[in-house]
C-alpha atoms as a PDB file:
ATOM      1  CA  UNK A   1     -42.126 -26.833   6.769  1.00  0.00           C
ATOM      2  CA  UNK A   2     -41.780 -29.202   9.899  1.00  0.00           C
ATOM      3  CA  UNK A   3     -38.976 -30.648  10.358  1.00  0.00           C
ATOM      4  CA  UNK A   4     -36.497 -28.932   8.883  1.00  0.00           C
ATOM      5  CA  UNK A   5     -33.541 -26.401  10.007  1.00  0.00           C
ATOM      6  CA  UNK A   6     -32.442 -23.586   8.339  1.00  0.00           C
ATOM      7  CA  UNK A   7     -28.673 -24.247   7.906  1.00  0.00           C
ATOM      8  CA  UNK A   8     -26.332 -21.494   9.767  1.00  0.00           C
ATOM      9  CA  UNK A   9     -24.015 -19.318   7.634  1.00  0.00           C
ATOM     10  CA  UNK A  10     -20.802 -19.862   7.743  1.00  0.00           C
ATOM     11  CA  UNK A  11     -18.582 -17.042   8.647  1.00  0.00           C
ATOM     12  CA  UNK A  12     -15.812 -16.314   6.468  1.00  0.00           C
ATOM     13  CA  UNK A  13     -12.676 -15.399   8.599  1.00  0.00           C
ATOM     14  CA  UNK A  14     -10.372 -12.953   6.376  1.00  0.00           C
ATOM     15  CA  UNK A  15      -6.894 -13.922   6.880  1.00  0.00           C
ATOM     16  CA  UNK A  16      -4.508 -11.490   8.719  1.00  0.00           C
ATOM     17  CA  UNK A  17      -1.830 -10.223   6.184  1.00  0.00           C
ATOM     18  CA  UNK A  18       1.267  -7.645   6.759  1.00  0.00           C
ATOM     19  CA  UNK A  19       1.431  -4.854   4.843  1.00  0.00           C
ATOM     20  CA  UNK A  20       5.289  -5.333   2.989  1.00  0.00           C
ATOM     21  CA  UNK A  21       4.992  -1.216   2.455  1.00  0.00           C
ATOM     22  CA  UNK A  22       3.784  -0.363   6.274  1.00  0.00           C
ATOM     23  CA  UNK A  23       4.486  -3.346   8.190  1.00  0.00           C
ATOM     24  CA  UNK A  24       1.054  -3.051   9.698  1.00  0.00           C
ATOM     25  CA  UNK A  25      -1.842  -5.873   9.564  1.00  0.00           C
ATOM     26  CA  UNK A  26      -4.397  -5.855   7.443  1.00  0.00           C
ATOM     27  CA  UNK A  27      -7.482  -5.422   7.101  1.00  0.00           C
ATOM     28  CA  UNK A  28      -7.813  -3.951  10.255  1.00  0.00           C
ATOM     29  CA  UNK A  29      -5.034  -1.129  10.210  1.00  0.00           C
ATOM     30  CA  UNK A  30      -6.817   1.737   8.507  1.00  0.00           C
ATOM     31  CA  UNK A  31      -4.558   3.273   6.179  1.00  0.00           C
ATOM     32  CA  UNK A  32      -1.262   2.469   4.672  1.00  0.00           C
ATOM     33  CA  UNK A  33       1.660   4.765   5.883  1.00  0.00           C
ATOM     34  CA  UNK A  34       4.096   4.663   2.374  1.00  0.00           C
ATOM     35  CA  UNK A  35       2.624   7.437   0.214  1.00  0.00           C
ATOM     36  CA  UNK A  36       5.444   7.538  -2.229  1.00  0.00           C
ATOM     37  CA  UNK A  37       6.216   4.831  -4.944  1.00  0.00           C
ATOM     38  CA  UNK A  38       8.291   3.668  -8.319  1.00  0.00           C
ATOM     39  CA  UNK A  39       6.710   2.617 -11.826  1.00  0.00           C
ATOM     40  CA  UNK A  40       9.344   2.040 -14.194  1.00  0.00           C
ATOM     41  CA  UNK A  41      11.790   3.718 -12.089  1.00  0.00           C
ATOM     42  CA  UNK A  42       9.955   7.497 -12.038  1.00  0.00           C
ATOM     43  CA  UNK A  43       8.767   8.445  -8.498  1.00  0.00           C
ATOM     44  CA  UNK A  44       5.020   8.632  -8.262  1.00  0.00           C
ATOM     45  CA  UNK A  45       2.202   9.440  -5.313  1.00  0.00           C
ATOM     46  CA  UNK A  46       0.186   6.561  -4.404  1.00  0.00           C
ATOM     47  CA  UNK A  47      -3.775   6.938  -5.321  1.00  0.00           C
ATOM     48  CA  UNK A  48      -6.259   7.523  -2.305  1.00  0.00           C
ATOM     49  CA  UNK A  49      -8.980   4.696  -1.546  1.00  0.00           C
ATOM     50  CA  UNK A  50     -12.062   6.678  -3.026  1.00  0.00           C
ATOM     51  CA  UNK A  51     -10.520   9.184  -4.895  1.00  0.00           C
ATOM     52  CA  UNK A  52     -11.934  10.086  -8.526  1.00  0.00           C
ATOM     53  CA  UNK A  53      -8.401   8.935  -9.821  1.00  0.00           C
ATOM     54  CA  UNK A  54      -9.443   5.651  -8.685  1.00  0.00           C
ATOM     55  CA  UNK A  55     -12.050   5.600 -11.131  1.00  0.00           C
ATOM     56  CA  UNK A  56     -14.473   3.254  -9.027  1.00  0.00           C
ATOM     57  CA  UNK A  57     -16.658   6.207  -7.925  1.00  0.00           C
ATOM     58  CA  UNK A  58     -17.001   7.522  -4.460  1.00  0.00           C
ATOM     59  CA  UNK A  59     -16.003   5.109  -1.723  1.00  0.00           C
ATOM     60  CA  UNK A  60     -19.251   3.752   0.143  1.00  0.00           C
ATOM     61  CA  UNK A  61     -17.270   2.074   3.161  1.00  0.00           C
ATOM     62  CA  UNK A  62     -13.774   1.053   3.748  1.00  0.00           C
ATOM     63  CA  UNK A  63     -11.854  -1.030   1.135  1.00  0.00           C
ATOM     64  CA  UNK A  64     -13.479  -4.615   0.752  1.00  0.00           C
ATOM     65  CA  UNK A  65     -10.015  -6.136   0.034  1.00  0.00           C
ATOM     66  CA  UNK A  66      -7.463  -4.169   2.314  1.00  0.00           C
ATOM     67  CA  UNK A  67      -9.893  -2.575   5.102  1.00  0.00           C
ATOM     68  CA  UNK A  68      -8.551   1.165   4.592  1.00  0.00           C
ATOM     69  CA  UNK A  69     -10.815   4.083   5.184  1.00  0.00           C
ATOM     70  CA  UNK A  70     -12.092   6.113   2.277  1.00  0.00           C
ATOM     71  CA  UNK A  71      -9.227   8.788   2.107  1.00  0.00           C
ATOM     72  CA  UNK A  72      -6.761   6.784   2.743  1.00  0.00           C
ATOM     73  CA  UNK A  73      -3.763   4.475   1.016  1.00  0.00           C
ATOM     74  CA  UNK A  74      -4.544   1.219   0.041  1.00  0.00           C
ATOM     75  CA  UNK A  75      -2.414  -1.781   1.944  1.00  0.00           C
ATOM     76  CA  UNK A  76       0.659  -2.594  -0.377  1.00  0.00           C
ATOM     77  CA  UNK A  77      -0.642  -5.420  -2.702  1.00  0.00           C
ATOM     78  CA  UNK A  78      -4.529  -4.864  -2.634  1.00  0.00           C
ATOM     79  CA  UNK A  79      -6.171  -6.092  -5.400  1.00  0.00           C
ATOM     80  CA  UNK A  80      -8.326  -2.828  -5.812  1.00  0.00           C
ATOM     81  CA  UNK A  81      -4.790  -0.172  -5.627  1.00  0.00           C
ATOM     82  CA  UNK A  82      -4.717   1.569  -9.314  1.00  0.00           C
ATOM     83  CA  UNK A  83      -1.194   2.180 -10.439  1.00  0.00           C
ATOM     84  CA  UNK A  84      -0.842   5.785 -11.125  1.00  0.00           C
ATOM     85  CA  UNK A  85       1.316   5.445 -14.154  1.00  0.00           C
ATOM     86  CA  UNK A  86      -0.725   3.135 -16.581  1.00  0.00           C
ATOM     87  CA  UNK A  87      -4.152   3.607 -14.716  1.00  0.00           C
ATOM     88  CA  UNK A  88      -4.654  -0.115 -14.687  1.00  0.00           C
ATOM     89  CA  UNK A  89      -5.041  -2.721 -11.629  1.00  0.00           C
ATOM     90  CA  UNK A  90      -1.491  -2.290  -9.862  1.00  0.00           C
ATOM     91  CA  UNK A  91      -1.055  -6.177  -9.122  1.00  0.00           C
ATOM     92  CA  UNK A  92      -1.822  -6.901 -12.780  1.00  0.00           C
ATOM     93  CA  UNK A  93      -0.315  -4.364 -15.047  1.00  0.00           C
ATOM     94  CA  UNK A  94       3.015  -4.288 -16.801  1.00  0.00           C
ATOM     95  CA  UNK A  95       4.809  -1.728 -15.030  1.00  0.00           C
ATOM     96  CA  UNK A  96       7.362  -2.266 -12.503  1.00  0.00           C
ATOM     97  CA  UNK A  97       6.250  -0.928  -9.171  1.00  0.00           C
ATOM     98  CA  UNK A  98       7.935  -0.511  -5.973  1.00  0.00           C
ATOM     99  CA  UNK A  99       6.838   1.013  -2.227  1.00  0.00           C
ATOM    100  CA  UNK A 100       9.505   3.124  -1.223  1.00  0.00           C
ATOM    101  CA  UNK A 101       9.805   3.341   2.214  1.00  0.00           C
ATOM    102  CA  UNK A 102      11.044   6.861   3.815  1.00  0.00           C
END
């Protein structure tokens, strides 16, 4: 058609965010440093980005949330970490988590 523009797309610009486990920025630090974490007070290992644990399947690309590479920790408080104790979506399940820095 004549006359008319194709409107641009506008970028989305992900907001910079600091990792409270690492202290690092995210996305664009590629793994999270804290391995170790609470649930309910027991000590616990932190699921890999991309691991079968995970249950989302092999990881295609780095995290879409938290920017990690496939392999590695998810960024303290991404939406996609699994909490190893109940299995469910870490910031929405019931248990009481904490990073544990070393």
């Amino acid at each position: 058609m004549f006359g008319m523009r194709r409107k641009k797309k506008e970028k989305t610009v992900k907001k910079i965010q600091i990792c409270p486990a690492c202290g690092r920025e995210y996305p664009g630090s590629p793994r999270c440093e804290v391995s170790q974490m609470t649930a309910d007070g027991l000590p616990y290992q932190r699921i890999k980005y991309g691991s079968a644990r995970e249950g989302y399947g092999p990881a295609l690309g780095n995290c879409v949330c938290c920017g990690v590479f496939p392999g590695a920790l998810h960024h303290w408080g991404c939406v996609l970490e699994v909490c190893p104790a109940c299995g469910g979506q870490m910031l929405s399940c019931a248990c009481d988590t904490k990073h544990t820095n070393a």
